[in-house]
Protein backbone atom coordinates (compact mmCIF):
# COMPACT_ATOMS: atom_id res chain seq x y z
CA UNK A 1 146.90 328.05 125.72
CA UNK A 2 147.84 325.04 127.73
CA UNK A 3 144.70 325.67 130.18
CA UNK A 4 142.86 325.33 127.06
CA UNK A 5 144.41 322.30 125.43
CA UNK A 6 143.85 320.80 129.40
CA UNK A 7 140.09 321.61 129.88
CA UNK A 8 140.13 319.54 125.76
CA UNK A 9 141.95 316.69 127.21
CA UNK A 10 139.48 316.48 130.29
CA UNK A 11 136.22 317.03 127.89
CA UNK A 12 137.67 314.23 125.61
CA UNK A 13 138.67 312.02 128.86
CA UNK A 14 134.70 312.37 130.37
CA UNK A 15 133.54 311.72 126.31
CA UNK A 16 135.82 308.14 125.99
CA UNK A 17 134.19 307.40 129.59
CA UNK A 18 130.94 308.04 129.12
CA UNK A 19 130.67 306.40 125.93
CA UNK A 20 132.01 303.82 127.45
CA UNK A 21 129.58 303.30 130.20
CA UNK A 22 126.68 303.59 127.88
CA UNK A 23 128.33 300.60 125.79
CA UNK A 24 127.66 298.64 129.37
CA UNK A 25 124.05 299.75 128.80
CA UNK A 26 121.26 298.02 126.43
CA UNK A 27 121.23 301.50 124.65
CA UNK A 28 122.31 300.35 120.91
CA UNK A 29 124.41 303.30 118.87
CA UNK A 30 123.91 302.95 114.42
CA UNK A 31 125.43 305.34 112.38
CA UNK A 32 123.25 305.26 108.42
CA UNK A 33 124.37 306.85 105.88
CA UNK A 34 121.02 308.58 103.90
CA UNK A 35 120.58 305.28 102.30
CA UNK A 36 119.96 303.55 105.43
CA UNK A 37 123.78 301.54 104.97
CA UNK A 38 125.11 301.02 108.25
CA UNK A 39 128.18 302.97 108.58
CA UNK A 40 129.12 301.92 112.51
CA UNK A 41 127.36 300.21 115.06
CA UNK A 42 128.29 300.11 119.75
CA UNK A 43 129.80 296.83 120.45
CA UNK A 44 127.15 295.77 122.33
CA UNK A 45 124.46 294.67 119.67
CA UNK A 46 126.49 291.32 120.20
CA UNK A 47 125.23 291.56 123.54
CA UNK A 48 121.93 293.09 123.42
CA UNK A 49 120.63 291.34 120.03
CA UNK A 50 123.11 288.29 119.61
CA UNK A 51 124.75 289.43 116.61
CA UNK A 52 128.33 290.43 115.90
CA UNK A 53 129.18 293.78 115.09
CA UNK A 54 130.78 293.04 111.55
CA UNK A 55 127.67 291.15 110.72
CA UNK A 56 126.04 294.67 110.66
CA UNK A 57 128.46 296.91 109.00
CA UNK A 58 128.14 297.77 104.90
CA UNK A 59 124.53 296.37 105.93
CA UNK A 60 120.73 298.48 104.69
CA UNK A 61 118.94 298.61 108.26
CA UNK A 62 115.87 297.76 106.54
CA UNK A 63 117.28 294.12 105.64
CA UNK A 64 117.32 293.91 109.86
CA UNK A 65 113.94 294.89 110.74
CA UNK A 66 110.43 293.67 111.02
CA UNK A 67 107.95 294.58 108.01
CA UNK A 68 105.76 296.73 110.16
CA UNK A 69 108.99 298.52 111.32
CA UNK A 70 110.06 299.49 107.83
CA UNK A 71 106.76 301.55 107.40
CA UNK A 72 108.02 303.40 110.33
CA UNK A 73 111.36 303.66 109.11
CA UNK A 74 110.09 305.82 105.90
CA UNK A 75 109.89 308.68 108.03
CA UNK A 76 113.58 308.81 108.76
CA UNK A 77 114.80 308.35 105.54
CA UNK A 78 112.30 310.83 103.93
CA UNK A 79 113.77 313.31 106.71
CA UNK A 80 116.50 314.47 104.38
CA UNK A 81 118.73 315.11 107.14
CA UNK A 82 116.71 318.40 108.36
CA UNK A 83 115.00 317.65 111.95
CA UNK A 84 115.24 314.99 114.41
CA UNK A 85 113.10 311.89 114.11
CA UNK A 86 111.61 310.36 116.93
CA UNK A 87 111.52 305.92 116.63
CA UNK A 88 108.79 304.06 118.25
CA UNK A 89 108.77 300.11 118.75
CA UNK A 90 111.60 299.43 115.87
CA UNK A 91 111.83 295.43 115.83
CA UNK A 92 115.25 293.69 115.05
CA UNK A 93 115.06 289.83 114.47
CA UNK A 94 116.82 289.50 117.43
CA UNK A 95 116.81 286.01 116.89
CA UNK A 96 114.89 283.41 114.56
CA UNK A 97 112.94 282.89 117.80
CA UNK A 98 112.32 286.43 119.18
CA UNK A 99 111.93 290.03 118.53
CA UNK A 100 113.11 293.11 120.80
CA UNK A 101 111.12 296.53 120.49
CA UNK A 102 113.31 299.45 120.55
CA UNK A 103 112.15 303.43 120.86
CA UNK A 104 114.62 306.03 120.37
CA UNK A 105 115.83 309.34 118.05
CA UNK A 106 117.16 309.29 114.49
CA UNK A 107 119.25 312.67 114.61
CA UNK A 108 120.86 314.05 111.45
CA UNK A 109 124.66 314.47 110.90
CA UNK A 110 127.19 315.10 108.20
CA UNK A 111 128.82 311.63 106.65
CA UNK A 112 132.03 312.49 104.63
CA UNK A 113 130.64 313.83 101.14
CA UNK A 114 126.96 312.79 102.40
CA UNK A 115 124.54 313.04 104.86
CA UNK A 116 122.86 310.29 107.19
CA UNK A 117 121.57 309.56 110.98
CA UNK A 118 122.76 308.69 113.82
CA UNK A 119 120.66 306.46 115.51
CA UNK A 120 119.80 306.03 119.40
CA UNK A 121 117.81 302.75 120.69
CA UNK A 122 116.90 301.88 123.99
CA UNK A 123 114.87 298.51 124.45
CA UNK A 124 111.19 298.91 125.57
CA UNK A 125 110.34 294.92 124.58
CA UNK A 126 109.08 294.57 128.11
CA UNK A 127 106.90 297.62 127.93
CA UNK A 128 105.45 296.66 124.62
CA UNK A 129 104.53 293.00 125.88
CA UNK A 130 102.79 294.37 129.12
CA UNK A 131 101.05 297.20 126.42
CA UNK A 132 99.76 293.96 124.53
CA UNK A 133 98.98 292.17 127.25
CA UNK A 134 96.78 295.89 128.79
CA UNK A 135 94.88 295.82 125.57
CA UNK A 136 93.64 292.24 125.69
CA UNK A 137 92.97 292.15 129.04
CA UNK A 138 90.78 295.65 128.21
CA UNK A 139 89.09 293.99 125.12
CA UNK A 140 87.72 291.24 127.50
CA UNK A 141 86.91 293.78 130.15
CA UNK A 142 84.86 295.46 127.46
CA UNK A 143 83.36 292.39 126.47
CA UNK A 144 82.42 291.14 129.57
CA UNK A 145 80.48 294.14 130.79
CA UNK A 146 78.78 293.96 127.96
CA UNK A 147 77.69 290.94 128.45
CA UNK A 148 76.86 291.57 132.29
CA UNK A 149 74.53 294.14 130.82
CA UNK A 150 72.57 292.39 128.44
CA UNK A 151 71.95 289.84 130.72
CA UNK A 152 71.54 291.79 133.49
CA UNK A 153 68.99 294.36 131.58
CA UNK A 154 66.82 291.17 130.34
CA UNK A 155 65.42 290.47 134.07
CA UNK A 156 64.94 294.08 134.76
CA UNK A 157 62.87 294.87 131.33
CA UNK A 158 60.66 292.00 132.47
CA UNK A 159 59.97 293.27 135.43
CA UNK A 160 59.48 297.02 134.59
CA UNK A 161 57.00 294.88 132.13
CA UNK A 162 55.21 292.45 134.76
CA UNK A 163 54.97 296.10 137.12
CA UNK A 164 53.31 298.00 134.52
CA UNK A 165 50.43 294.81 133.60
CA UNK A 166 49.64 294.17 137.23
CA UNK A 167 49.13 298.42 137.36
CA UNK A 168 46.93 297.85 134.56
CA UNK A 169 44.84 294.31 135.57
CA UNK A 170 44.84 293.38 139.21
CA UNK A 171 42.99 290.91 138.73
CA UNK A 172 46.48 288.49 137.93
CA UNK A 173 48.01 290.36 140.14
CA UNK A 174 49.34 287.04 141.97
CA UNK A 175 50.53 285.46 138.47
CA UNK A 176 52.75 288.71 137.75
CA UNK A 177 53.90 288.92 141.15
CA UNK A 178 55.28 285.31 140.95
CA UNK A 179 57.04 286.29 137.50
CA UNK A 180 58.53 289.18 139.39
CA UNK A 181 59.74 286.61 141.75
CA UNK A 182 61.02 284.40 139.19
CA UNK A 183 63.03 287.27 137.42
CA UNK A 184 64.20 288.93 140.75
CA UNK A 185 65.53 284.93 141.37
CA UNK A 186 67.34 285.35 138.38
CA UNK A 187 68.86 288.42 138.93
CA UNK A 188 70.05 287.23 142.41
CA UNK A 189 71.64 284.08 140.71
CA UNK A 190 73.60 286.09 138.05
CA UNK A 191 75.10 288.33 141.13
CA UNK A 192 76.33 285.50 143.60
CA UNK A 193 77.74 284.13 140.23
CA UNK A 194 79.91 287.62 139.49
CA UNK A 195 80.89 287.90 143.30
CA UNK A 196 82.40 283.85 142.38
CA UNK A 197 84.04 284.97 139.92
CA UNK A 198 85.55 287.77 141.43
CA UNK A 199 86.70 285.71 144.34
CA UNK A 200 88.03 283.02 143.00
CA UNK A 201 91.37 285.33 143.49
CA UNK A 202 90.83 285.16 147.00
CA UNK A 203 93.98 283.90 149.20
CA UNK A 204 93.19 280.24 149.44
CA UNK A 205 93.05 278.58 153.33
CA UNK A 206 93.83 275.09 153.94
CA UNK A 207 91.65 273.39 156.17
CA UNK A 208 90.00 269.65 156.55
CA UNK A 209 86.87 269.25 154.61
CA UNK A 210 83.72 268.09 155.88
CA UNK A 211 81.96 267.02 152.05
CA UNK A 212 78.93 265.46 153.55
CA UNK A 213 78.09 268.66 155.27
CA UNK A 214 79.77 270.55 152.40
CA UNK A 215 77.01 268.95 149.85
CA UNK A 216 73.84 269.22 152.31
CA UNK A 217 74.69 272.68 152.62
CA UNK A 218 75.07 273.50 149.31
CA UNK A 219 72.14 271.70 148.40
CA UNK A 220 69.95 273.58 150.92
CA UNK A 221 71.15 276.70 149.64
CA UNK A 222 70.08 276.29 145.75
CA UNK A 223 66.64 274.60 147.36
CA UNK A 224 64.65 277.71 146.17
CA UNK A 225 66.51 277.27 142.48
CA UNK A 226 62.90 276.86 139.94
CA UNK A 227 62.53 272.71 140.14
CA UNK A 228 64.92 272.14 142.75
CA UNK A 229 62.16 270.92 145.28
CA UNK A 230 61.36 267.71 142.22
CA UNK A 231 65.26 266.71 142.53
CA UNK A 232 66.37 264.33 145.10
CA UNK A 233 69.94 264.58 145.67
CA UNK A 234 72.22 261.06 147.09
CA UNK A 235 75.62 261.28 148.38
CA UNK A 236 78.25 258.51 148.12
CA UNK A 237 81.37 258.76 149.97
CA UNK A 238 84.00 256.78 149.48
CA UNK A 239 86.39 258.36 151.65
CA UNK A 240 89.95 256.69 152.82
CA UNK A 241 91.91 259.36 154.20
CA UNK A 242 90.84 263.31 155.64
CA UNK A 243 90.99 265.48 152.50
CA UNK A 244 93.05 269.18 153.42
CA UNK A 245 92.28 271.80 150.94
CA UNK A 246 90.63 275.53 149.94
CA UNK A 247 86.94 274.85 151.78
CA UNK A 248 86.11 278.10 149.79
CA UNK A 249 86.95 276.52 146.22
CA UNK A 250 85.27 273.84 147.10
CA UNK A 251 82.30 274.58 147.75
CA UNK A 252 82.29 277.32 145.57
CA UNK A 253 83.13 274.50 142.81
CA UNK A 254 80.10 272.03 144.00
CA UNK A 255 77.77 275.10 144.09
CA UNK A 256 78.06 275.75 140.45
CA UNK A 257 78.21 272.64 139.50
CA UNK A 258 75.22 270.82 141.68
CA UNK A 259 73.19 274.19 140.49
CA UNK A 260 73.78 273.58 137.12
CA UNK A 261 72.36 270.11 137.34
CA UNK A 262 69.04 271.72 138.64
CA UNK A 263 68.97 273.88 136.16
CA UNK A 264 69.35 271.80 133.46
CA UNK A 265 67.08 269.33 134.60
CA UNK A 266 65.12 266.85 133.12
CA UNK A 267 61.39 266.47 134.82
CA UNK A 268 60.20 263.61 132.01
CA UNK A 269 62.60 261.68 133.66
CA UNK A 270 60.62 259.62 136.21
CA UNK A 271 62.58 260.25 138.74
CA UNK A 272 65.06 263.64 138.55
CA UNK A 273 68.32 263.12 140.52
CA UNK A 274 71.22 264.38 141.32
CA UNK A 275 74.12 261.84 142.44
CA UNK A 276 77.19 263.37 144.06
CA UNK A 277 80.27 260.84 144.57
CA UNK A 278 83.30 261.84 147.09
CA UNK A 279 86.32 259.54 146.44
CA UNK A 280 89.49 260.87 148.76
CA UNK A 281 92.83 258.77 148.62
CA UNK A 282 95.93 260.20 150.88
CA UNK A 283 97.28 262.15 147.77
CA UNK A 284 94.02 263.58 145.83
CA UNK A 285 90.65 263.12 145.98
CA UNK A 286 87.55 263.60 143.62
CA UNK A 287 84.50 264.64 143.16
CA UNK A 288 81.39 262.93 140.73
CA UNK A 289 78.76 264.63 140.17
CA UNK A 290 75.88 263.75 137.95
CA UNK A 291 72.47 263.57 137.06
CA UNK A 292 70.13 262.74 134.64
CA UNK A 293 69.24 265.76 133.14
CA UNK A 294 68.95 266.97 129.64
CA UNK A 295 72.70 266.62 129.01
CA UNK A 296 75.01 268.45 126.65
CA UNK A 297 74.77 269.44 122.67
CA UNK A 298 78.16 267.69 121.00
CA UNK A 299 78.89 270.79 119.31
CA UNK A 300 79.22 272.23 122.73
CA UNK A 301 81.02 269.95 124.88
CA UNK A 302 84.74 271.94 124.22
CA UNK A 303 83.66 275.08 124.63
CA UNK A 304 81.70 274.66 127.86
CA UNK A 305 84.62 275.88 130.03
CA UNK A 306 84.99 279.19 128.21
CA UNK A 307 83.82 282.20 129.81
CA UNK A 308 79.98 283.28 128.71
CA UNK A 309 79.38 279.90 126.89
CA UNK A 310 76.02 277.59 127.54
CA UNK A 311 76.37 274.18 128.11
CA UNK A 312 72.71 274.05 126.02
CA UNK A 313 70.77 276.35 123.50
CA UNK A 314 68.32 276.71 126.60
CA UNK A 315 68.35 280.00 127.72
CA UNK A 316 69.13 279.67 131.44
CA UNK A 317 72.15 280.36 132.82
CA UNK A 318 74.58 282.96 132.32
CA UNK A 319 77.72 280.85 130.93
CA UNK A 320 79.56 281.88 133.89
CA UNK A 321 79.28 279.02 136.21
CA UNK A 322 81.83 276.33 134.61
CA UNK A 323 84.10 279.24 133.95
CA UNK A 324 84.02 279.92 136.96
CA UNK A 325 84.68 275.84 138.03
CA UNK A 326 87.58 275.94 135.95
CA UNK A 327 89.32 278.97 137.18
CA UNK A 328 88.52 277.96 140.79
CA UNK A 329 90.18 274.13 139.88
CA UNK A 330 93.21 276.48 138.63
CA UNK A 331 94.30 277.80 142.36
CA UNK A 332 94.24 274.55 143.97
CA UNK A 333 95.77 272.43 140.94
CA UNK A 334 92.94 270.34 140.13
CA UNK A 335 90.99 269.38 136.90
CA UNK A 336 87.81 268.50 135.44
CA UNK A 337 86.46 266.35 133.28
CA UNK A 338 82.89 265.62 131.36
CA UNK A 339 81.04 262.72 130.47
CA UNK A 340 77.40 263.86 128.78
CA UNK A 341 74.71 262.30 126.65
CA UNK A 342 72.13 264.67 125.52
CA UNK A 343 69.09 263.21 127.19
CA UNK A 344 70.67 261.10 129.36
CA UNK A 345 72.92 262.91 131.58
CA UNK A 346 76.15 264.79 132.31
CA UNK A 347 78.66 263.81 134.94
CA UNK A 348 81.33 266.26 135.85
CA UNK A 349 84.89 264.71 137.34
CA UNK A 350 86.42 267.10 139.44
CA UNK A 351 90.19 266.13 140.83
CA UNK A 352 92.65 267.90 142.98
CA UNK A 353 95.58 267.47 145.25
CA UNK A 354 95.15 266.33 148.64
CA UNK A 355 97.49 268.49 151.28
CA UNK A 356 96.68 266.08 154.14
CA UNK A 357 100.45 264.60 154.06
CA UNK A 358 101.41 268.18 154.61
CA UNK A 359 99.00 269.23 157.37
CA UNK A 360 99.71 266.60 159.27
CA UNK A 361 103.35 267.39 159.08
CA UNK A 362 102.98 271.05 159.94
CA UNK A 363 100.57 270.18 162.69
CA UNK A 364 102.42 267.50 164.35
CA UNK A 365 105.83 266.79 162.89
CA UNK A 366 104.69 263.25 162.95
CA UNK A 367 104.81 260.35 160.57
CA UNK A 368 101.24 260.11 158.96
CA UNK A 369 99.40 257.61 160.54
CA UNK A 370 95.41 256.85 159.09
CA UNK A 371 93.47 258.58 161.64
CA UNK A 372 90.04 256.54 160.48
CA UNK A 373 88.47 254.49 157.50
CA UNK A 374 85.34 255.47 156.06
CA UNK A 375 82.99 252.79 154.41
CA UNK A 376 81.09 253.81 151.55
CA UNK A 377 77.70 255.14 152.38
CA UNK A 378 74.39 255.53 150.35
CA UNK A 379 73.92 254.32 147.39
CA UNK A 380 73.64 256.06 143.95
């Protein structure tokens, strides 16, 4: 008998301490009568959801939670105390600020002269905001390959076209082949644009910039861009201090931006240029570039940024390229701004840090000194 009433004692002992440890927890313990009154509730909803544990006694449970929780709720209290219920995302108003998600099991028990649940929660908020936040970032990946495709599949049908009319009539065999060209030009555009975009992730490397090379380069590489040949391109520099910063982002910046001023070009202008500025102090530096092209539509101007969207109703382009300017500005901590006129113009202000203080610290644990002074050369 006394082994008995021992082996009770030690059950009862491991019960008291196990409770107890689970109080420590952000596991929440309600007690409902079939109602949904709250009968008892752990001492750690003060903790866990800011509220005091007599606040929540002689309470309904459905005066606590969220409207979209109390559809859920139905199926607990239509359960009639027969099977377990399982609970997914139950809100409490935490807060008049914030909500926490809980999941957990409704099982039935025996309440005096009634029946009711008791409840088990454990908090999955964090779960249920990185859910959210898997489902957006799906919806966009759905939306952009669509996107990709269409424009991708435009290029392609016109060449499986142009193929099938120079089959047909050699005689323009030369015309369709320069179409091709033209498509195939376009297709090779729209790539180098998605492998920006998917770099612009890339670890960024700190290194002293060059910009009038930078621009000549750039320039030369867009040369075979439709029009580009009709452009003239003139660099200013008004440079005061070496500029340290991502030689990737920046030239991955000017090359969307210097191609979109070919592309948008404006050839009755009598002469079609494109001007591009340098300005570098010790602590940032900027970047002007503009031209006098066929500018931007009004209605257009704040949404230019934004992934897919045309700074024009023209159909070049593939909306990607400022997107792509302003996610590159994002990993070095720069901005842009835009000044446009439809038939006038469009100037793009680009601004970031400049991390020469800190270079020349790292490299030399010396006092900055101005190593040179630039003049400003060329005229726009």
């Amino acid at each position: 008998m006394s082994d008995k009433l021992n082996s009770q004692n030690i059950a009862e002992t491991f019960r008291q301490q196990y409770f107890i440890f689970l109080e420590k927890t952000s596991t929440i313990f309600l007690v409902i009568d079939e109602h949904g009154e709250i009968q008892f509730v752990s001492e750690n909803v003060n903790n866990v959801l800011f509220h005091k544990t007599e606040c929540w006694i002689g309470r309904n449970i459905v005066d606590i939670i969220t409207d979209e929780s109390k559809l859920a709720f139905r199926d607990i209290m239509g359960n009639h105390g027969t099977k377990t219920v399982p609970i997914h995302s139950l809100a409490f108003h935490a807060t008049q600020y914030s909500n926490r998600f809980y999941d957990g099991t409704a099982i039935p028990c025996k309440l005096g002269h009634g029946s009711g649940f008791t409840v088990y929660l454990h908090d999955v908020t964090q779960r249920k905001r990185y859910e959210e936040k898997l489902l957006g970032v799906n919806k966009e990946l759905d939306s952009f390959i669509y996107k990709v495709s269409h424009d991708l599949r435009g290029p392609l049908q016109s060449i499986q076209g142009l193929i099938h009319l120079t089959q047909q009539n050699g005689d323009k065999k030369n015309d369709y082949l320069a179409l091709i060209n033209t498509n195939v030009i376009k297709l090779q555009s729209y790539i180098n644009q998605l492998m920006d975009y998917s770099k612009t992730d890339s670890s960024l490397k700190v290194e002293c910039i060059d910009f009038r090379r930078m621009i000549e380069e750039t320039y030369e590489s867009l040369r075979f861009m439709p029009g580009a040949d009709r452009i003239s391109l003139k660099v200013k520099m008004e440079q005061k201090a070496p500029v340290y910063s991502s030689a990737f982002t920046i030239k991955l910046i000017l090359t969307n931006l210097i191609s979109n001023a070919i592309k948008y070009h404006n050839f009755q202008q009598r002469k079609p240029t494109i001007c591009v500025t340098v300005k570098c102090g010790i602590s940032k530096f900027q970047l002007h570039v503009r031209d006098n092209g066929v500018g931007i539509d009004p209605d257009r101007i704040d949404h230019i940024f934004n992934r897919f969207e045309r700074a024009t109703s023209r159909p070049e382009g593939s909306g990607l390229g400022l997107y792509i300017v302003k996610c590159a500005l994002e990993k070095i901590k720069g901005k842009v701004e835009v000044n446009s006129k439809p038939g006038k113009g469009t100037e793009f202000i680009v601004s970031a840090p400049n991390h020469a203080m800190t270079e020349t610290y790292a490299d030399s644990g010396s006092r900055y000194t101005w190593p040179f002074s630039m003049q400003a050369q060329g005229v726009c």
